[in-house]
N, C-alpha and C. Protein backbone atom coordinates (compact mmCIF):
# COMPACT_ATOMS: atom_id res chain seq x y z
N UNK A 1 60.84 74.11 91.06
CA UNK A 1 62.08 73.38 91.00
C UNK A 1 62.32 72.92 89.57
N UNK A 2 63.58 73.21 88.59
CA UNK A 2 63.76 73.12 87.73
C UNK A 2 64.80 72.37 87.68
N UNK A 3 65.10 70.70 88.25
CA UNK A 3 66.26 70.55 88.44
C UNK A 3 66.63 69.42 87.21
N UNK A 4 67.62 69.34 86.87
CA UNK A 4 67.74 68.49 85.50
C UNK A 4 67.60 66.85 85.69
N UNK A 5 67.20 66.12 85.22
CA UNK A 5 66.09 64.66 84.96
C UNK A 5 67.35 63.98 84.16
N UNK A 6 68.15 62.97 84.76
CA UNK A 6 69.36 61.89 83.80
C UNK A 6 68.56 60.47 83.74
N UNK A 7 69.00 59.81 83.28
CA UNK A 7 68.98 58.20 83.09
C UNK A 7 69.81 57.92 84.01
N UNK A 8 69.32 56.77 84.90
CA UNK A 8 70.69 56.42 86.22
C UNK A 8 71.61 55.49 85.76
N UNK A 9 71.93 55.34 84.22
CA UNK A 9 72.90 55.04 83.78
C UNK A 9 74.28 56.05 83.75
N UNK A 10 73.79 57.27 84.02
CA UNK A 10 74.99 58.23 83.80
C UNK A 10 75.16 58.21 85.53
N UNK A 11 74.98 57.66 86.84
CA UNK A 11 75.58 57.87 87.49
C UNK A 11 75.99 56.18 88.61
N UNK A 12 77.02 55.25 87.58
CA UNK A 12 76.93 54.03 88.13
C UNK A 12 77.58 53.79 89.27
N UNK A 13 78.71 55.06 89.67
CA UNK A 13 78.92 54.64 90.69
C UNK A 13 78.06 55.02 92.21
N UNK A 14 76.85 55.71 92.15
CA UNK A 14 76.01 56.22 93.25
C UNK A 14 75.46 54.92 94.15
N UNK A 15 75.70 55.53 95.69
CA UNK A 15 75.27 54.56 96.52
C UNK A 15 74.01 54.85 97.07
N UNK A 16 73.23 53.52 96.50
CA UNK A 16 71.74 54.25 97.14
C UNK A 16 71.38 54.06 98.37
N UNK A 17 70.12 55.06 98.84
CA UNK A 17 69.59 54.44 100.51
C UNK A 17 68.46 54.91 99.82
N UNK A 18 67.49 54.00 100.44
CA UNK A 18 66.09 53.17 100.38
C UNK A 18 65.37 54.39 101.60
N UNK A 19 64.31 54.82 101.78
CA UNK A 19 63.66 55.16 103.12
C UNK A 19 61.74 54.85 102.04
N UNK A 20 61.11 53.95 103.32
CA UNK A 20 59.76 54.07 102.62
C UNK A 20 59.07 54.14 104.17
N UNK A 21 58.09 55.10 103.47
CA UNK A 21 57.02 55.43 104.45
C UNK A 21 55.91 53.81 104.78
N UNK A 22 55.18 54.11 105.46
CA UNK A 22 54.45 53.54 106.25
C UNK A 22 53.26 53.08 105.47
N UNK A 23 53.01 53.78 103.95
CA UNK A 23 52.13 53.62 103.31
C UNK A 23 52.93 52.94 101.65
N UNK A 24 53.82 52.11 102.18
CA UNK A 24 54.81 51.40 101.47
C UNK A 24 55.24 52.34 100.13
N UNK A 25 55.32 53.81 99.93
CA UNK A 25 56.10 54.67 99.11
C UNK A 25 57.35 55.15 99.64
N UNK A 26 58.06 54.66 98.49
CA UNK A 26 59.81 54.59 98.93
C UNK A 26 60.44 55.52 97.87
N UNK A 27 62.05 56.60 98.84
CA UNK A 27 62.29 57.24 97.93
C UNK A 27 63.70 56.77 98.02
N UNK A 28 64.45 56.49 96.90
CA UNK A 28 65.61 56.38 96.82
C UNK A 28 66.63 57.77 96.46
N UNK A 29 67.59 57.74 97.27
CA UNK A 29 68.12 58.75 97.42
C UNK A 29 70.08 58.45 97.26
N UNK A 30 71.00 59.39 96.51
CA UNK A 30 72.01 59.39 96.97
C UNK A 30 72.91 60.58 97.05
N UNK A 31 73.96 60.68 97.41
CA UNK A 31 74.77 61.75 97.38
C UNK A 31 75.81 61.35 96.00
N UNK A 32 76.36 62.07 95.64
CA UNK A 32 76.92 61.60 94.55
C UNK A 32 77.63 63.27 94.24
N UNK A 33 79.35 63.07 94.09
CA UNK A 33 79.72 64.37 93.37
C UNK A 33 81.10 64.30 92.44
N UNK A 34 80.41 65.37 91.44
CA UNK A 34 80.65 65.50 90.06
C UNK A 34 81.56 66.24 89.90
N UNK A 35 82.50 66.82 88.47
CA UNK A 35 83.26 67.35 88.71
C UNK A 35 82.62 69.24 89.05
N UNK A 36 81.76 69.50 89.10
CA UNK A 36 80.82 71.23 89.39
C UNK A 36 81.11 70.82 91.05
N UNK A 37 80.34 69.78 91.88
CA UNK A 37 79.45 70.12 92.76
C UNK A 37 78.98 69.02 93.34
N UNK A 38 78.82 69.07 94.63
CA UNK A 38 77.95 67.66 95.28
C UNK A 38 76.37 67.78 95.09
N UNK A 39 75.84 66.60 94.35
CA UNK A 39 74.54 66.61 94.37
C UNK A 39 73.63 65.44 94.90
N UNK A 40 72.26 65.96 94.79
CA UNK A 40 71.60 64.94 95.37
C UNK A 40 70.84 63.70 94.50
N UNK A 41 70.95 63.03 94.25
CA UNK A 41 69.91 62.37 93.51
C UNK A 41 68.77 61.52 93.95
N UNK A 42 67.91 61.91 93.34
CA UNK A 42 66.58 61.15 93.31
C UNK A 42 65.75 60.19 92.60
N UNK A 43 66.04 59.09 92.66
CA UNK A 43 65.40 57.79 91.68
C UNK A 43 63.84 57.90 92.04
N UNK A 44 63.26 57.76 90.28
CA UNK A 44 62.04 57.29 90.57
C UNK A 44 61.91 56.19 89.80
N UNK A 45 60.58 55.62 89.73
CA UNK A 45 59.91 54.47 89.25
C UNK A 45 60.92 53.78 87.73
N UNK A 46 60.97 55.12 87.11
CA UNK A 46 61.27 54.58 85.97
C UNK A 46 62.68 54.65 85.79
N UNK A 47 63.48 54.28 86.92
CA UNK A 47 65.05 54.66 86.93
C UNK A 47 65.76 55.92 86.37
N UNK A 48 64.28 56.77 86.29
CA UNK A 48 64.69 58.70 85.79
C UNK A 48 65.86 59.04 87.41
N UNK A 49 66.84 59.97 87.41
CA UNK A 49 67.40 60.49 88.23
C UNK A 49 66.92 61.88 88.38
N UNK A 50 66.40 62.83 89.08
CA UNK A 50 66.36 64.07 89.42
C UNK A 50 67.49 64.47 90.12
N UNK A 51 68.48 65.68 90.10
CA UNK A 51 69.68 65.91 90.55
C UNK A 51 69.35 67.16 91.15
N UNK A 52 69.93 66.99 92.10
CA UNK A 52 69.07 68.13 93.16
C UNK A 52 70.60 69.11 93.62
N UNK A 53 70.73 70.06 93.65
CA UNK A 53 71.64 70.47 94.44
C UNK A 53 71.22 70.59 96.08
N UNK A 54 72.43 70.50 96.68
CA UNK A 54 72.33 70.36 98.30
C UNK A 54 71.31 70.91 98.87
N UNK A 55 71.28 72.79 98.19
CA UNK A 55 70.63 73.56 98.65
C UNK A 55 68.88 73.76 98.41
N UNK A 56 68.81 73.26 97.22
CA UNK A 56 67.27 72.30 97.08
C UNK A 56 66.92 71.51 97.60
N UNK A 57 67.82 70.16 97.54
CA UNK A 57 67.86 68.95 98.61
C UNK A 57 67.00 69.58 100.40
N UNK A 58 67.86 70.54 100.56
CA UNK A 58 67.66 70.86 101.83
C UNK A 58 65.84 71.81 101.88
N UNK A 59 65.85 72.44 100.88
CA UNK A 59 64.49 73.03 100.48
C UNK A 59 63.49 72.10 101.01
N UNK A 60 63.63 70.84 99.80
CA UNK A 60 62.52 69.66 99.88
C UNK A 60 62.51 69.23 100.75
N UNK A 61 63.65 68.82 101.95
CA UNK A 61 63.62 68.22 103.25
C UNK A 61 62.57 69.36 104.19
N UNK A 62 63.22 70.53 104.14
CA UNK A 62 62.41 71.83 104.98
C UNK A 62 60.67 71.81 104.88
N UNK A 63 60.68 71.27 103.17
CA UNK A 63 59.07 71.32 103.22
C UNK A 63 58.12 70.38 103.72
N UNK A 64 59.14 68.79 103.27
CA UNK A 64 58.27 67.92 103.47
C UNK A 64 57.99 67.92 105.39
N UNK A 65 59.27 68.02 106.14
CA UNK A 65 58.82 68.18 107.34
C UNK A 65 57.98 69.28 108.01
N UNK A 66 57.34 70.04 107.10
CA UNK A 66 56.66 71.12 107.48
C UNK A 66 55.19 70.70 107.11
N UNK A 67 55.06 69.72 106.22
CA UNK A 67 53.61 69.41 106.58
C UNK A 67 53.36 68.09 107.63
């Protein structure tokens, strides 16, 4: 996955949702679309954004429920 890494300053209007596992690791997630394309974003620790397109989005969902 090569998906491009922003500062979540470039996307202020995104609405986040919270989901944390059971072992208190939480992923913040939003939908958010640009003038290309609807994408996904992914906050981590250090307020980095990973921008996922749908069809990756849906990849990573496929995998993680597969283990």
């Amino acid at each position: 996955m090569n998906e491009p890494i922003f500062p979540l300053s470039e996307f202020p209007q995104a609405s986040w949702r919270k989901a944390c596992h059971a072992n208190n690791t939480c992923l913040h997630a939003a939908v958010y679309r640009d003038q290309r394309e609807r994408v996904v974003l992914v906050k981590d620790a250090q307020n980095e954004i990973l921008a996922l397109t749908p069809a990756t989005w849906q990849q990573l969902i496929a995998g993680v429920k597969a283990r």
